[in-house]
Protein backbone atom coordinates (compact mmCIF):
# COMPACT_ATOMS: atom_id res chain seq x y z
CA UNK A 1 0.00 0.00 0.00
CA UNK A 2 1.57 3.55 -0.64
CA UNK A 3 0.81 6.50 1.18
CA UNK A 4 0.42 9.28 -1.80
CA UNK A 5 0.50 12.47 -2.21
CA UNK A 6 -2.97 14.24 -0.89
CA UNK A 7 -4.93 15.68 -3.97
CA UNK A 8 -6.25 19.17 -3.60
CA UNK A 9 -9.98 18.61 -3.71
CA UNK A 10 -9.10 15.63 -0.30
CA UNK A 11 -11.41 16.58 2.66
CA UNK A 12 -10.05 17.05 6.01
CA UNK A 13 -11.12 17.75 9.75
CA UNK A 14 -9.08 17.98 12.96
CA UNK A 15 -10.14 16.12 16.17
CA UNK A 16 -8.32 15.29 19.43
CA UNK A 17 -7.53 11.85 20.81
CA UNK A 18 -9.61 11.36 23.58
CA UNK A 19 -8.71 9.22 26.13
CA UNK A 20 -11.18 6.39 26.25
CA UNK A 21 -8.75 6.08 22.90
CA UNK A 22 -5.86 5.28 24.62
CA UNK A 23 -4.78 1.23 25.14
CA UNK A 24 -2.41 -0.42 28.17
CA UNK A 25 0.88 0.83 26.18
CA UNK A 26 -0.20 4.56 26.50
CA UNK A 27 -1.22 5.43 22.83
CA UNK A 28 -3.91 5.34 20.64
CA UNK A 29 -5.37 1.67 19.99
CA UNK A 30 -5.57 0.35 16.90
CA UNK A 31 -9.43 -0.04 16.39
CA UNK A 32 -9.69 4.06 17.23
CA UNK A 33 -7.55 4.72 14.22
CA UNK A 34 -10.26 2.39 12.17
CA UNK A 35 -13.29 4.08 13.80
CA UNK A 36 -10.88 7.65 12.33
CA UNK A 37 -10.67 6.73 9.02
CA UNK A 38 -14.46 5.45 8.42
CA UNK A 39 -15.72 8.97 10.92
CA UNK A 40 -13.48 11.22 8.08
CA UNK A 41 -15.24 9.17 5.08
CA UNK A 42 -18.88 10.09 6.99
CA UNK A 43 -17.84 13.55 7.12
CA UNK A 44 -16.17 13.65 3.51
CA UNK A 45 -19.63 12.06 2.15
CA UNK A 46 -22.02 14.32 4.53
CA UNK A 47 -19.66 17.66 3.14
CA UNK A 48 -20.87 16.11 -0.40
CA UNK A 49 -24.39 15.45 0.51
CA UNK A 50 -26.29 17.32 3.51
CA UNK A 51 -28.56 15.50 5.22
CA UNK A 52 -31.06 17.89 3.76
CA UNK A 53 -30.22 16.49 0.00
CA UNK A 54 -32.81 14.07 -1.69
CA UNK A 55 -30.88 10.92 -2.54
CA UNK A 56 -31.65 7.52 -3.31
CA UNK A 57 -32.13 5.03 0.00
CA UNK A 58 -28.48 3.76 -0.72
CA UNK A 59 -25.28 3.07 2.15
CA UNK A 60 -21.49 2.82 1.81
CA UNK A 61 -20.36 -0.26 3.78
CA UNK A 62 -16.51 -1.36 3.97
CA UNK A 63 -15.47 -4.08 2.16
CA UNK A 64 -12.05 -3.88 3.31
CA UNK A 65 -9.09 -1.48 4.81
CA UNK A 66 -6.12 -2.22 4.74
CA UNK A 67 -3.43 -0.53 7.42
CA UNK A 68 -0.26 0.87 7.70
CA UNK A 69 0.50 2.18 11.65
CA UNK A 70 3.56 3.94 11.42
CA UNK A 71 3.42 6.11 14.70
CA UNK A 72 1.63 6.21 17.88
CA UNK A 73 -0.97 8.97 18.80
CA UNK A 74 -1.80 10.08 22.39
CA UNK A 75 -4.43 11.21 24.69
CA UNK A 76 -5.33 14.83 23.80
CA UNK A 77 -3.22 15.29 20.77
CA UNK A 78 -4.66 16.84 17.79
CA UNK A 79 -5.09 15.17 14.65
CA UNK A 80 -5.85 15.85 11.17
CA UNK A 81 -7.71 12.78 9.09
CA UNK A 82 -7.50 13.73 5.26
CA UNK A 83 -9.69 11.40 3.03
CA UNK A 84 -10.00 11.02 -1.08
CA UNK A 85 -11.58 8.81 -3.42
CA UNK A 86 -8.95 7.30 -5.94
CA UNK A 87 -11.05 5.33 -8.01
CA UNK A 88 -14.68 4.00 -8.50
CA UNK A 89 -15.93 1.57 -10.61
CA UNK A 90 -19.34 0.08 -10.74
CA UNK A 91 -20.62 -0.54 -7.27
CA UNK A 92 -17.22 0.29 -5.33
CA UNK A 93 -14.61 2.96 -4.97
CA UNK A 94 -11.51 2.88 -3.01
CA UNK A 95 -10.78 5.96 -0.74
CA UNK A 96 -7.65 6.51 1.10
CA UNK A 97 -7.26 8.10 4.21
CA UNK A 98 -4.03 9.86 5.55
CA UNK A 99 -4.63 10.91 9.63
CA UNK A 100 -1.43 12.96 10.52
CA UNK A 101 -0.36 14.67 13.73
CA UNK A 102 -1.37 18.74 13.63
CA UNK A 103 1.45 19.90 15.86
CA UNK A 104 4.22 18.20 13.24
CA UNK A 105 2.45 17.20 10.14
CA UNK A 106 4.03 13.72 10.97
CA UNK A 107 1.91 10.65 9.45
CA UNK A 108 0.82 8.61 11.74
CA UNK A 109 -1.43 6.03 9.56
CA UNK A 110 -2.11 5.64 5.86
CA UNK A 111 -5.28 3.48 4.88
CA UNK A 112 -7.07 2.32 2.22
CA UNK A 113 -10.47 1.05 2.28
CA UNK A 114 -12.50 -0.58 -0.66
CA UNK A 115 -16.51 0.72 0.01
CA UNK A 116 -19.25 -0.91 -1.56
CA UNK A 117 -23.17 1.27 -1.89
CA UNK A 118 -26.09 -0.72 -1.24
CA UNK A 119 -29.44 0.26 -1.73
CA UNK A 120 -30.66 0.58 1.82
CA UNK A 121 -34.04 -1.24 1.05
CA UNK A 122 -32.17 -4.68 -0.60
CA UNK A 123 -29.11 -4.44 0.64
CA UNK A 124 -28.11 -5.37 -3.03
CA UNK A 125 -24.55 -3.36 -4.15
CA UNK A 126 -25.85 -0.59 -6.95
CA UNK A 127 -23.72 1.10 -9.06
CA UNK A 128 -22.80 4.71 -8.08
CA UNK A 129 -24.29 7.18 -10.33
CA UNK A 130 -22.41 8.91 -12.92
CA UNK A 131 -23.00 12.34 -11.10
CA UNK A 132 -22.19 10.57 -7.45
CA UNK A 133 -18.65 9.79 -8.96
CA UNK A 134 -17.72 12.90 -9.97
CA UNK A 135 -18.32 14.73 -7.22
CA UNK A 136 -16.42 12.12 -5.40
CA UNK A 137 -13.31 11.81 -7.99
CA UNK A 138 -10.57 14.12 -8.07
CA UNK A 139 -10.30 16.15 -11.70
CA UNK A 140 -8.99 13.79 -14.29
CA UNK A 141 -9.87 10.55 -12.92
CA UNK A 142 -13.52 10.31 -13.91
């Protein structure tokens, strides 16, 4: 898995570690950085689409994420989660997800996590509409 460059239309939001985060070794546990990275795709996707917006009854779920811990996060720090889609095609697209520390820019944990939309009533994958994608894509990838 690489840890790319973030594109310029990548969403981001600052939060601090709280402490029911923190694990018996003193840092953030593992399963907070996973609850991270699928919070910043909420907020990336609610940014996109207001609750007030009229769409279709359909839901992301993860398929699968895969990663990469590099360095440990701790009770009240302040961290930035930066999230992009890099690709979608039919029914899935694959985001990545950067979360960084604010104080140093150092990366703390690169992911990448394959999403699949359901329609809400079936629970049947659907294909993301044309105009869902490129809102979601970065210029030149649609």
């Amino acid at each position: 898995m690489d840890t790319p460059e973030v594109p310029s239309r990548a969403f981001s939001h600052d939060f601090s570690v709280a402490e029911s985060d923190i694990d018996q070794l003193g840092h953030a546990n593992n399963v907070a950085y996973v609850r991270w990275v699928q919070d910043v795709a909420a907020a990336h996707w609610h940014h996109l689409y207001p609750p007030t917006d009229s769409l279709p009854p359909q839901v992301w779920v993860v398929q699968e994420h895969q990663v990469r811990y590099l360095r440990s996060a701790y009770a009240s720090e302040e961290l930035r989660a930066t999230t992009w889609v890099a690709d979608v095609k039919g029914a899935s697209s694959k985001r990545l997800t950067r979360i960084e520390r604010v104080a140093d820019g150092q990366l703390l944990c690169a992911a990448e996590t394959q999403w699949v939309l359901l329609d809400a009533s079936t629970g049947r994958p659907v294909r993301v509409p044309g105009d869902v994608a490129e809102r979601l894509l970065p210029i030149g990838k649609q």
